[in-house]
C-alpha atoms as a PDB file:
ATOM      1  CA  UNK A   1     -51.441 211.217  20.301  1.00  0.00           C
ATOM      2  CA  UNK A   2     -53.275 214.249  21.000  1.00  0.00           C
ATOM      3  CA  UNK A   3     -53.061 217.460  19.496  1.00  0.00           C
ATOM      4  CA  UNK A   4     -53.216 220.801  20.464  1.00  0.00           C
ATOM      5  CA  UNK A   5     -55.297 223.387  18.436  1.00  0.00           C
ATOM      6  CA  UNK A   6     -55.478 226.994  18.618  1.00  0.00           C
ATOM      7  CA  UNK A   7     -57.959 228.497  21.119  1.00  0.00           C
ATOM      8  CA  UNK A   8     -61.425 229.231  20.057  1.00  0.00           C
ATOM      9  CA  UNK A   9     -61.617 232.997  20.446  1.00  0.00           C
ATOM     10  CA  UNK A  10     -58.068 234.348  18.306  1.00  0.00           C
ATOM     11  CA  UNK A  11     -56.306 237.070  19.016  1.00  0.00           C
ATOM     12  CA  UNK A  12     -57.517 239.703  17.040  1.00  0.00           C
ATOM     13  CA  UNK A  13     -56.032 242.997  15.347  1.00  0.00           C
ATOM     14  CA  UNK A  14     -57.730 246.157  14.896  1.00  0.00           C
ATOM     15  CA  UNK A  15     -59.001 246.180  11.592  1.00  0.00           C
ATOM     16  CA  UNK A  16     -61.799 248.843  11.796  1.00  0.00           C
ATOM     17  CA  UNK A  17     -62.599 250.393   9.025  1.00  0.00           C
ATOM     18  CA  UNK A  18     -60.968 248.441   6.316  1.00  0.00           C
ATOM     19  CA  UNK A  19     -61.451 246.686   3.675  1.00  0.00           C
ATOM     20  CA  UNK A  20     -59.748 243.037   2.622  1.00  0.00           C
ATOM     21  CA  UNK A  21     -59.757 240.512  -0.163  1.00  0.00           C
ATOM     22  CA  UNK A  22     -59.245 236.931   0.648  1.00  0.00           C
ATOM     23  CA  UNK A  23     -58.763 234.706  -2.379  1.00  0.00           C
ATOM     24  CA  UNK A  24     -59.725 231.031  -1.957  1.00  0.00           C
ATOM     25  CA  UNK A  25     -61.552 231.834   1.020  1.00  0.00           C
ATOM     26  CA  UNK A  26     -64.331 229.321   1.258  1.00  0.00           C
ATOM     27  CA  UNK A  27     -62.117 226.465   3.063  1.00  0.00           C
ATOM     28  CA  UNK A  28     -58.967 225.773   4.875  1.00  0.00           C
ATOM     29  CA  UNK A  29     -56.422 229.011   5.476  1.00  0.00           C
ATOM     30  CA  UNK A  30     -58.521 231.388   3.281  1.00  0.00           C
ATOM     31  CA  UNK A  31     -61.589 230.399   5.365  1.00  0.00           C
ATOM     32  CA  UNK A  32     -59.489 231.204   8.628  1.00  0.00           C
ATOM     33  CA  UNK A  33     -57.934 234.120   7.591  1.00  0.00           C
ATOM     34  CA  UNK A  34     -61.451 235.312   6.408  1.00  0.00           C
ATOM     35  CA  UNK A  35     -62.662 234.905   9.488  1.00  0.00           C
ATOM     36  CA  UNK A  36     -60.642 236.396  11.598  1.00  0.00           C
ATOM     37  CA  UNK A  37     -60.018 239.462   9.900  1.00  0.00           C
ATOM     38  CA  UNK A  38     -63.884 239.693  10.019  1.00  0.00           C
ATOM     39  CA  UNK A  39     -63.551 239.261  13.575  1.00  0.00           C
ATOM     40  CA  UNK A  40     -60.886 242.208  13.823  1.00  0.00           C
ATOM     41  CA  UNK A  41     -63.119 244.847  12.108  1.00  0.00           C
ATOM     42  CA  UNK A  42     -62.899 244.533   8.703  1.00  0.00           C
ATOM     43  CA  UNK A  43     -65.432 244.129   5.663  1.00  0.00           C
ATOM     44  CA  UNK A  44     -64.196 241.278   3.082  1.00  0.00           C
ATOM     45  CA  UNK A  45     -64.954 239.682   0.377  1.00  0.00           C
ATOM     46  CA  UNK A  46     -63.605 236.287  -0.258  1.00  0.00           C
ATOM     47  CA  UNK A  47     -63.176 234.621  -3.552  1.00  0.00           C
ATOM     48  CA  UNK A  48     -63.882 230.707  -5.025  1.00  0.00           C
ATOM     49  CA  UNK A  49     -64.166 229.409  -8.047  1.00  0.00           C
ATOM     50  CA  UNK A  50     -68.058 228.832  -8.171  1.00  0.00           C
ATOM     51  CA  UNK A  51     -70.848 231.202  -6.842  1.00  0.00           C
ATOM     52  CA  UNK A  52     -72.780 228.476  -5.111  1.00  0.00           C
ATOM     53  CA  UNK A  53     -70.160 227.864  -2.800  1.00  0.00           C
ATOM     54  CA  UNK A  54     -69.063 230.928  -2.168  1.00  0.00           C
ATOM     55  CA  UNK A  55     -71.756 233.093  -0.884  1.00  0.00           C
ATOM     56  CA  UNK A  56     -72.695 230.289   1.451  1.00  0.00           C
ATOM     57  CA  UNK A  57     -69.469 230.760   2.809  1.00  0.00           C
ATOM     58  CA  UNK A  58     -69.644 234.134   3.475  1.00  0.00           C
ATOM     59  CA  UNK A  59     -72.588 233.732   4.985  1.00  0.00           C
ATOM     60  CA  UNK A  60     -70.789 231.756   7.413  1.00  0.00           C
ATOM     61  CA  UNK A  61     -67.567 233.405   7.629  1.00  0.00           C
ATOM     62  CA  UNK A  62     -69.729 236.483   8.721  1.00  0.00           C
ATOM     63  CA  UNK A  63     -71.679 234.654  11.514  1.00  0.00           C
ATOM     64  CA  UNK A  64     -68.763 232.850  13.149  1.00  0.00           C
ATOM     65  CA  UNK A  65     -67.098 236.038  13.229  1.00  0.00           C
ATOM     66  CA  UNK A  66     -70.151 238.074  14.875  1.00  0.00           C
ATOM     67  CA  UNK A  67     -69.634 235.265  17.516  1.00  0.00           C
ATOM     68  CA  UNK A  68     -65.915 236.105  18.304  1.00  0.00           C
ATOM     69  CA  UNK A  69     -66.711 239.843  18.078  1.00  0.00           C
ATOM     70  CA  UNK A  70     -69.412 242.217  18.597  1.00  0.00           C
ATOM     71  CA  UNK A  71     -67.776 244.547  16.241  1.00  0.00           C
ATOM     72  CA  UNK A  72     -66.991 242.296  13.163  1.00  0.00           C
ATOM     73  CA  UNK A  73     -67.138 243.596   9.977  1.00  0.00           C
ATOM     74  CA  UNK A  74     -69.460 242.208   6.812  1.00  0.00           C
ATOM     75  CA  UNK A  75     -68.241 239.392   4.559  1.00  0.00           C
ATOM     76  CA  UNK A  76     -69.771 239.232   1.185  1.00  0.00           C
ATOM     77  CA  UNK A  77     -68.469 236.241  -1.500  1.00  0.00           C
ATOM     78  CA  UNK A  78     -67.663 236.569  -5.436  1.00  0.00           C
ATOM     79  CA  UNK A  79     -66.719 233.765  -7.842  1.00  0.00           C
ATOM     80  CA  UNK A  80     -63.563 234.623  -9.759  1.00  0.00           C
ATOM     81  CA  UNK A  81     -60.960 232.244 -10.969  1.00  0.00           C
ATOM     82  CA  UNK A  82     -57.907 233.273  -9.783  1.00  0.00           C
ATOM     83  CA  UNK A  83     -55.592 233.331 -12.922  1.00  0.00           C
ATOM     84  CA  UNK A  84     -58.432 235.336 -14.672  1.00  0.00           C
ATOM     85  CA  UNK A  85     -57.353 239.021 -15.096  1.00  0.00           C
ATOM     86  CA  UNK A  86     -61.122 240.205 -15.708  1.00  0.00           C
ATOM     87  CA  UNK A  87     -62.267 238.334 -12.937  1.00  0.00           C
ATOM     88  CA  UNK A  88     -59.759 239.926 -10.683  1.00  0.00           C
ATOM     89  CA  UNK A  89     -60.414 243.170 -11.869  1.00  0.00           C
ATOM     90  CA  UNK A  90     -64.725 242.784 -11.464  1.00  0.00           C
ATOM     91  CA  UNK A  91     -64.170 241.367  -7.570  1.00  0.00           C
ATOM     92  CA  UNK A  92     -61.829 244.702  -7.333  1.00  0.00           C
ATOM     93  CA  UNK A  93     -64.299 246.678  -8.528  1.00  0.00           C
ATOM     94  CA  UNK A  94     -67.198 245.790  -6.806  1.00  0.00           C
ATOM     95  CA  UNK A  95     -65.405 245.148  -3.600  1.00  0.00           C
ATOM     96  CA  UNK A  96     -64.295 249.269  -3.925  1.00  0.00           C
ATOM     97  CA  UNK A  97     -68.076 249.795  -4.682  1.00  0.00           C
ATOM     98  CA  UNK A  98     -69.509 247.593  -1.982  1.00  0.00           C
ATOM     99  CA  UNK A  99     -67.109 248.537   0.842  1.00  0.00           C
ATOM    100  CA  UNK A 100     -65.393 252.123  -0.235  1.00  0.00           C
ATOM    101  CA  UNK A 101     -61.667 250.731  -1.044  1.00  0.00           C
ATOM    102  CA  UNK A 102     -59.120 247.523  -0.759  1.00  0.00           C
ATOM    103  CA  UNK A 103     -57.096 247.864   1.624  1.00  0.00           C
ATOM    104  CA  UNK A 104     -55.871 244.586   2.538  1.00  0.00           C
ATOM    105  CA  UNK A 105     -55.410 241.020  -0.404  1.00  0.00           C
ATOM    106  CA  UNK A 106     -54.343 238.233   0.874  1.00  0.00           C
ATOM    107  CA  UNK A 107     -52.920 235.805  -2.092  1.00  0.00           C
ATOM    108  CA  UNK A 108     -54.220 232.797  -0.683  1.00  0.00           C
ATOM    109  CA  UNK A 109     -55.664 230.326  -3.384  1.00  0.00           C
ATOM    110  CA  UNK A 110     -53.432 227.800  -4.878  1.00  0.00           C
ATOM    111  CA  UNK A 111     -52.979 224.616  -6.536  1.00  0.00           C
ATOM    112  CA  UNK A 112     -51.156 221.628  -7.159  1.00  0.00           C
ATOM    113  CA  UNK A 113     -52.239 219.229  -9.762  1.00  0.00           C
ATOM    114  CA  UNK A 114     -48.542 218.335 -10.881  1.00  0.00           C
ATOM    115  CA  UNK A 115     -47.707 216.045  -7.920  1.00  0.00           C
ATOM    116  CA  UNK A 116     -44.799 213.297  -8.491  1.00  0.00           C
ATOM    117  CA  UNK A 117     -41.302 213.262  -9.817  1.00  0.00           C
ATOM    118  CA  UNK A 118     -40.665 216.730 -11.940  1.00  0.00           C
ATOM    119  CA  UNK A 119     -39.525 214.890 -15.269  1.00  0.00           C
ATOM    120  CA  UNK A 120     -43.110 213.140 -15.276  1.00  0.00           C
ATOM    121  CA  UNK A 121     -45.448 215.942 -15.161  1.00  0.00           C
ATOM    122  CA  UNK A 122     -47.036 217.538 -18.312  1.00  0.00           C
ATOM    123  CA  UNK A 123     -46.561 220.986 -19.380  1.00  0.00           C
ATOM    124  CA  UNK A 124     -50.291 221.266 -19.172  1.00  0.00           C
ATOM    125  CA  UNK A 125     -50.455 220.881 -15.435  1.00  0.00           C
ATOM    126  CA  UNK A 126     -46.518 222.642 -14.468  1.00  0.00           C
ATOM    127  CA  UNK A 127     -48.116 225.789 -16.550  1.00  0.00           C
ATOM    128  CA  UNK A 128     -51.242 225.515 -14.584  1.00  0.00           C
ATOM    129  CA  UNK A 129     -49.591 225.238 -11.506  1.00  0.00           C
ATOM    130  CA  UNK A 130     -47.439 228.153 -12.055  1.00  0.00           C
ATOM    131  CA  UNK A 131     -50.517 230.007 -13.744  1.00  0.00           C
ATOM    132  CA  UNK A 132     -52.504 229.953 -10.185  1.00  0.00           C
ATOM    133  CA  UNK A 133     -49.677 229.928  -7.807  1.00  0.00           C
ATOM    134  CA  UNK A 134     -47.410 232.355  -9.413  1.00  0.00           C
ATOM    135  CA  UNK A 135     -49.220 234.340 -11.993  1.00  0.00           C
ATOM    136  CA  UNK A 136     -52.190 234.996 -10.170  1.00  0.00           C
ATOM    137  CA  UNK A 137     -50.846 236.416  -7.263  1.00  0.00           C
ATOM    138  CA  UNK A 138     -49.321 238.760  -9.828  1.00  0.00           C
ATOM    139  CA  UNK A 139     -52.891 239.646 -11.064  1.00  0.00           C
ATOM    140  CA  UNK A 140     -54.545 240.029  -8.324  1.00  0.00           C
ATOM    141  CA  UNK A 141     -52.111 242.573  -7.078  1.00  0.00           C
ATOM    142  CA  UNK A 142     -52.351 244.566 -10.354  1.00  0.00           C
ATOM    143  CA  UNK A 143     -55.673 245.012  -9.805  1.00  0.00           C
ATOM    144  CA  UNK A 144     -56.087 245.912  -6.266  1.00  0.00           C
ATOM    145  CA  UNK A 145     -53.458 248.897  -7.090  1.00  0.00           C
ATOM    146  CA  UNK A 146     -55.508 249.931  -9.976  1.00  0.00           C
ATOM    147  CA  UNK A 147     -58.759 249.893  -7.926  1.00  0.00           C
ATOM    148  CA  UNK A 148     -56.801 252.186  -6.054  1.00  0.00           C
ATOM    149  CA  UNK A 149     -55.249 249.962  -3.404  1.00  0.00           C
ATOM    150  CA  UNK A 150     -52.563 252.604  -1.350  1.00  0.00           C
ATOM    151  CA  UNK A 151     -54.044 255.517  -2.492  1.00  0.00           C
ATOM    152  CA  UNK A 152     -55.555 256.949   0.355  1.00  0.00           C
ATOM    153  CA  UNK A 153     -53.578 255.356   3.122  1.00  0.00           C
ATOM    154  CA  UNK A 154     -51.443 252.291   3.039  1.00  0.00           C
ATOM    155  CA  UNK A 155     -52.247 249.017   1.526  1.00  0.00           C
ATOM    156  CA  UNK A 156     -50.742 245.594   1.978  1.00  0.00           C
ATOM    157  CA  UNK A 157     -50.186 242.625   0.687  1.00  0.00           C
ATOM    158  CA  UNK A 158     -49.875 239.042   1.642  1.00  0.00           C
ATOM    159  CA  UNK A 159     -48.725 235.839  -0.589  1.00  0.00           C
ATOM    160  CA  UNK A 160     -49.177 232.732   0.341  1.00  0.00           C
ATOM    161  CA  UNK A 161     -45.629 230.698  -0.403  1.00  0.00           C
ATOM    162  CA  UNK A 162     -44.504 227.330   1.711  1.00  0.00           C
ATOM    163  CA  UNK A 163     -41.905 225.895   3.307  1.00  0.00           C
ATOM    164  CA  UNK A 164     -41.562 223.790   0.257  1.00  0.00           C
ATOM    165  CA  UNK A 165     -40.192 227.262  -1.241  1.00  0.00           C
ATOM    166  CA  UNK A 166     -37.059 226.839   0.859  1.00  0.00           C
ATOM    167  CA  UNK A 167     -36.273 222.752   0.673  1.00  0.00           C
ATOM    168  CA  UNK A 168     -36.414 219.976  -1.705  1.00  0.00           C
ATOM    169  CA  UNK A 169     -39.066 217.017  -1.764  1.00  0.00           C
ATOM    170  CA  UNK A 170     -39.812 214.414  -3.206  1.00  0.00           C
ATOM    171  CA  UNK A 171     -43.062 214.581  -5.737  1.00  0.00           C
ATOM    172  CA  UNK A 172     -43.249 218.345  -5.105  1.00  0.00           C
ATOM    173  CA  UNK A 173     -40.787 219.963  -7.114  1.00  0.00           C
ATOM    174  CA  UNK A 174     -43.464 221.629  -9.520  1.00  0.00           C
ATOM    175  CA  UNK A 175     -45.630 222.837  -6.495  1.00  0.00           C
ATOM    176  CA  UNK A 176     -42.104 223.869  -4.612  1.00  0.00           C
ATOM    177  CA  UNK A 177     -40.808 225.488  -7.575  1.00  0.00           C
ATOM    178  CA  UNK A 178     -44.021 227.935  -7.858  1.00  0.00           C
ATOM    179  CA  UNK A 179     -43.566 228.921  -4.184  1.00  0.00           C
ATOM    180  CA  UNK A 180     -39.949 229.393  -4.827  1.00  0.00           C
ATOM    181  CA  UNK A 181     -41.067 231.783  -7.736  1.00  0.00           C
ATOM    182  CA  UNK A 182     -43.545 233.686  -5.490  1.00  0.00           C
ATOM    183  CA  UNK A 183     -40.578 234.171  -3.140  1.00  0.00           C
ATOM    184  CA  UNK A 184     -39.295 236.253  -5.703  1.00  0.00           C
ATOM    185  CA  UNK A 185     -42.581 237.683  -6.935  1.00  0.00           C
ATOM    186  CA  UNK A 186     -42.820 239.217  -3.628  1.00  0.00           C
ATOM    187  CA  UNK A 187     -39.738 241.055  -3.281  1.00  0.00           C
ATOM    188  CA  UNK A 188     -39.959 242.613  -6.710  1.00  0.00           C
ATOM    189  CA  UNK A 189     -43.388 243.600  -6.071  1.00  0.00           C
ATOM    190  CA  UNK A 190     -42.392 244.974  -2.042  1.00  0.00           C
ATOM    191  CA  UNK A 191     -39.952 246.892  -3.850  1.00  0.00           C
ATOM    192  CA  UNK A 192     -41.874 248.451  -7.180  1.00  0.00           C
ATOM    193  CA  UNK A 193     -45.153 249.137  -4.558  1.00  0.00           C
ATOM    194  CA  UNK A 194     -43.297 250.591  -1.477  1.00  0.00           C
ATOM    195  CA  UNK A 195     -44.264 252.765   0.301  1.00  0.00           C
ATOM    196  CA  UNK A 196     -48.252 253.226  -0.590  1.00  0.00           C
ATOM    197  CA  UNK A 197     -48.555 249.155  -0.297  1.00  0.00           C
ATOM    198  CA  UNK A 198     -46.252 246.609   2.184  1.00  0.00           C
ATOM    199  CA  UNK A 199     -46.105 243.362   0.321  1.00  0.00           C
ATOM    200  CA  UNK A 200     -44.665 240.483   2.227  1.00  0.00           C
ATOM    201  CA  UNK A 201     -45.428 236.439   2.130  1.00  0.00           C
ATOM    202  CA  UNK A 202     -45.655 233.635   4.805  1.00  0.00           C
ATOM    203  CA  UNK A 203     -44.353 230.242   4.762  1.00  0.00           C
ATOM    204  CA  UNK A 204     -46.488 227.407   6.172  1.00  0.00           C
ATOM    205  CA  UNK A 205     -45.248 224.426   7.146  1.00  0.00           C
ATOM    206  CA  UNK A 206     -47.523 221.353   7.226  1.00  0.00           C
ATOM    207  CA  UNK A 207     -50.935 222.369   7.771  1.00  0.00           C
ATOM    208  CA  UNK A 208     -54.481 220.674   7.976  1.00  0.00           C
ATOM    209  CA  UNK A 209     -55.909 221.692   4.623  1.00  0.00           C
ATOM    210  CA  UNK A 210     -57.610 219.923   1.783  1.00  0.00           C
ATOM    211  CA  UNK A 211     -54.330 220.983  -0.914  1.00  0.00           C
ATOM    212  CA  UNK A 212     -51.778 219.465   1.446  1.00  0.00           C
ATOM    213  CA  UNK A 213     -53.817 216.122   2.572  1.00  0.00           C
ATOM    214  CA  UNK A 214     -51.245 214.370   1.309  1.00  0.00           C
ATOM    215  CA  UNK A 215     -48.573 215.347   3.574  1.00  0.00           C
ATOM    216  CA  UNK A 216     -50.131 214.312   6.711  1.00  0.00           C
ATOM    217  CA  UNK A 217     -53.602 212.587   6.191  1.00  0.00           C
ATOM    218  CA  UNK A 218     -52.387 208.532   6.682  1.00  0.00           C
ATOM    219  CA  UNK A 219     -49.859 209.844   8.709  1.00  0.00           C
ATOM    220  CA  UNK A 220     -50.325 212.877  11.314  1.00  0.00           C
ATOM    221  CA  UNK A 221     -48.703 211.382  14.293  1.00  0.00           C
ATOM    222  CA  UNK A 222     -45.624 210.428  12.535  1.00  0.00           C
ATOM    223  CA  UNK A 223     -45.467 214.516  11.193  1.00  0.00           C
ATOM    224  CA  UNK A 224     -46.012 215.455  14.482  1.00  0.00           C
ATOM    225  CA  UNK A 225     -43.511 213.532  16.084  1.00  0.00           C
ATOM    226  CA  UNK A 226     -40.629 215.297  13.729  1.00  0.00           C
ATOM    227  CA  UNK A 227     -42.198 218.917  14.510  1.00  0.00           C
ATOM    228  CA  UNK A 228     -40.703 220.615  17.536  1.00  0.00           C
ATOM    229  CA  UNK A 229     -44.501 221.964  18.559  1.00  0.00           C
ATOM    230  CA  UNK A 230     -45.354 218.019  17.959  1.00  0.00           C
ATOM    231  CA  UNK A 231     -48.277 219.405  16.133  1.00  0.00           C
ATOM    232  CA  UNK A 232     -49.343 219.712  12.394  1.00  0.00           C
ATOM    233  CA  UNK A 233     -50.488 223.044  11.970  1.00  0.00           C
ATOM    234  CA  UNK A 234     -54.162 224.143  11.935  1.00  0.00           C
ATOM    235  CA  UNK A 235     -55.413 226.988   9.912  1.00  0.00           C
ATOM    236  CA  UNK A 236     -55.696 229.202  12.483  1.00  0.00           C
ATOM    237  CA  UNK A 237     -52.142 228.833  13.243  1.00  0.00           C
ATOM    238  CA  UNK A 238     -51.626 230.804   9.972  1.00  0.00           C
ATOM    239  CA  UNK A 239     -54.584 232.997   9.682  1.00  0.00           C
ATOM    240  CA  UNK A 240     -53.002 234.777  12.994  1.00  0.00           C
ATOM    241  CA  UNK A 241     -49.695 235.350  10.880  1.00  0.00           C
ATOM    242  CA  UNK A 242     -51.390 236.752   8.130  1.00  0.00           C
ATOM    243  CA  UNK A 243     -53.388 239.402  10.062  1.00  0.00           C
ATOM    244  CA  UNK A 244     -49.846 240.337  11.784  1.00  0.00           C
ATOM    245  CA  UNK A 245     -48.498 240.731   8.794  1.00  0.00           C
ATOM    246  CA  UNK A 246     -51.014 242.811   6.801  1.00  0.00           C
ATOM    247  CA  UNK A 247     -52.103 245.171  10.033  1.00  0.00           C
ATOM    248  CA  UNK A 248     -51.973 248.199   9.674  1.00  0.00           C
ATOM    249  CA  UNK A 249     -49.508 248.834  12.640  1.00  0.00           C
ATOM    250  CA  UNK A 250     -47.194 246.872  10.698  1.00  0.00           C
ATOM    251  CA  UNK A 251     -46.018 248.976   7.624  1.00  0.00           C
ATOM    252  CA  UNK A 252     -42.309 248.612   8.299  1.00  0.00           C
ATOM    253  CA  UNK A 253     -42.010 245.591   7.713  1.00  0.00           C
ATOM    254  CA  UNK A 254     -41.691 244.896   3.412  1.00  0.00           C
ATOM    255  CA  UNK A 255     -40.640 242.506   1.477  1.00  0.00           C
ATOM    256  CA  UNK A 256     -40.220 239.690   4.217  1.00  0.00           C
ATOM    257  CA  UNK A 257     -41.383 235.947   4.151  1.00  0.00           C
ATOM    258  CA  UNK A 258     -42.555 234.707   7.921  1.00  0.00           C
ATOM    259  CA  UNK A 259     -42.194 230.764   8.023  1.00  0.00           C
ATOM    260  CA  UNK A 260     -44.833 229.545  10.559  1.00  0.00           C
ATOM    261  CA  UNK A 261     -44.072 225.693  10.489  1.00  0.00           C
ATOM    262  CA  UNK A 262     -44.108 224.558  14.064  1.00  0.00           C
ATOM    263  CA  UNK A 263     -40.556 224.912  14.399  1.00  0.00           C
ATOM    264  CA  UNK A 264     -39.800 222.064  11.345  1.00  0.00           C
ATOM    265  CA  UNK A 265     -36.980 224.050   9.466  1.00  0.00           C
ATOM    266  CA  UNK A 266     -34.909 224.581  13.033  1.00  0.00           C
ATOM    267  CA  UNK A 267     -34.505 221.109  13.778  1.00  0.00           C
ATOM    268  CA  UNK A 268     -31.395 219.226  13.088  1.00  0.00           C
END
């Protein structure tokens, strides 16, 4: 079977003049959603866990963008972990100080080392995966407002939730359950930031990224077949949702979750 991917050049929003964090940016929908608000005017800085990984990625993230655009903006790369308060608050910082404010974080990085049946994972890894998937959202957040995120004009918000958040599987009720939580994360926070900062989240359905391999790697076609757009999704696919969703012409619209799945939660 072949599958359809997103053009080459995206359709791009006009992001001039401001100023975004991407966390988990150095692969999959961070790296996308990176990229293309680069392409659409703005400066970013996107996060990973180690330096040396990172800043190559920016690197990258900036050129591909120049390509799409003659106006993209700079991309510059910071290791942080994501459930680290004082990391959060240092990539705040010097993104304020390197660029002149936040106004855009997108929630992005996530994990899921508690995969199986619910009743056989460890504490350890359920708190971890709600420490990066629910808590650090939470943190990040926090800190963009107190580098002064909404201050000066409107801010926004984007996290990063799944289908998963809506359903029941099999071997991902930890992972589900944190994107259930952030669900609710999201609201509260829409409604304790409006109006100075429009929080919403997105949805994905099955996309091809490293975290959710194991949803379609040894079986694409088969995942495709059951998806009205008889597609998995690409990266792209969400990074354009994102940017909708955080533009600036888009303030109205608070406290919402967009599900961009390819049409999998209409079907019968």
């Amino acid at each position: 079977m072949s599958h359809h991917t997103p053009a080459n050049k995206p359709i791009t929003y006009d992001y001039s003049g401001h100023n975004a964090i991407v966390t988990g940016g150095t692969r999959g929908i961070g790296y996308a959603t990176a990229r293309l608000l680069a392409a659409s005017g703005a400066n970013v800085t996107i996060t990973g866990r180690k330096q040396e990984t990172v800043e190559p990625a920016a690197a990258t993230i900036q050129a591909e963008a120049a390509e799409l655009s003659p106006n993209a903006g700079r991309v510059i790369g910071i290791a942080a972990h994501v459930a680290d308060p004082d990391a959060a608050r240092k990539t705040c910082e010097a993104t304020v100080q390197e660029f002149g404010s936040i106004d855009v974080l997108i929630n992005n990085a996530g994990t899921n080392p508690a995969y199986g049946p619910i009743h056989k994972q460890s504490p350890e890894a359920m708190a971890k995966t709600y420490e990066v998937n629910v808590i650090g959202p939470v943190i990040w957040t926090a800190a963009a407002k107190d580098a002064g995120m909404g201050t000066d004009r409107k801010g926004a918000v984007v996290n990063l939730s799944s289908i998963g958040a809506l359903t029941e599987e099999a071997k991902l009720g930890v992972y589900n359950g944190t994107k259930a939580a952030l669900l609710h994360m999201t609201r509260q926070m829409a409604n304790e930031l409006a109006p100075s900062i429009h929080v919403n989240s997105i949805a994905p359905g099955v996309v091809r990224t490293k975290l959710s391999e194991a949803l379609w790697k040894e079986h694409e076609d088969a995942v495709a077949a059951i998806t009205p757009a008889q597609r998995i999704g690409e990266p792209e696919d969400i990074a354009a949702a994102i940017a909708f969703l955080a533009a600036p012409a888009t303030t109205w619209l608070i406290g919402e979750n967009l599900v961009v799945d390819g049409g999998m939660l209409v079907q019968p």
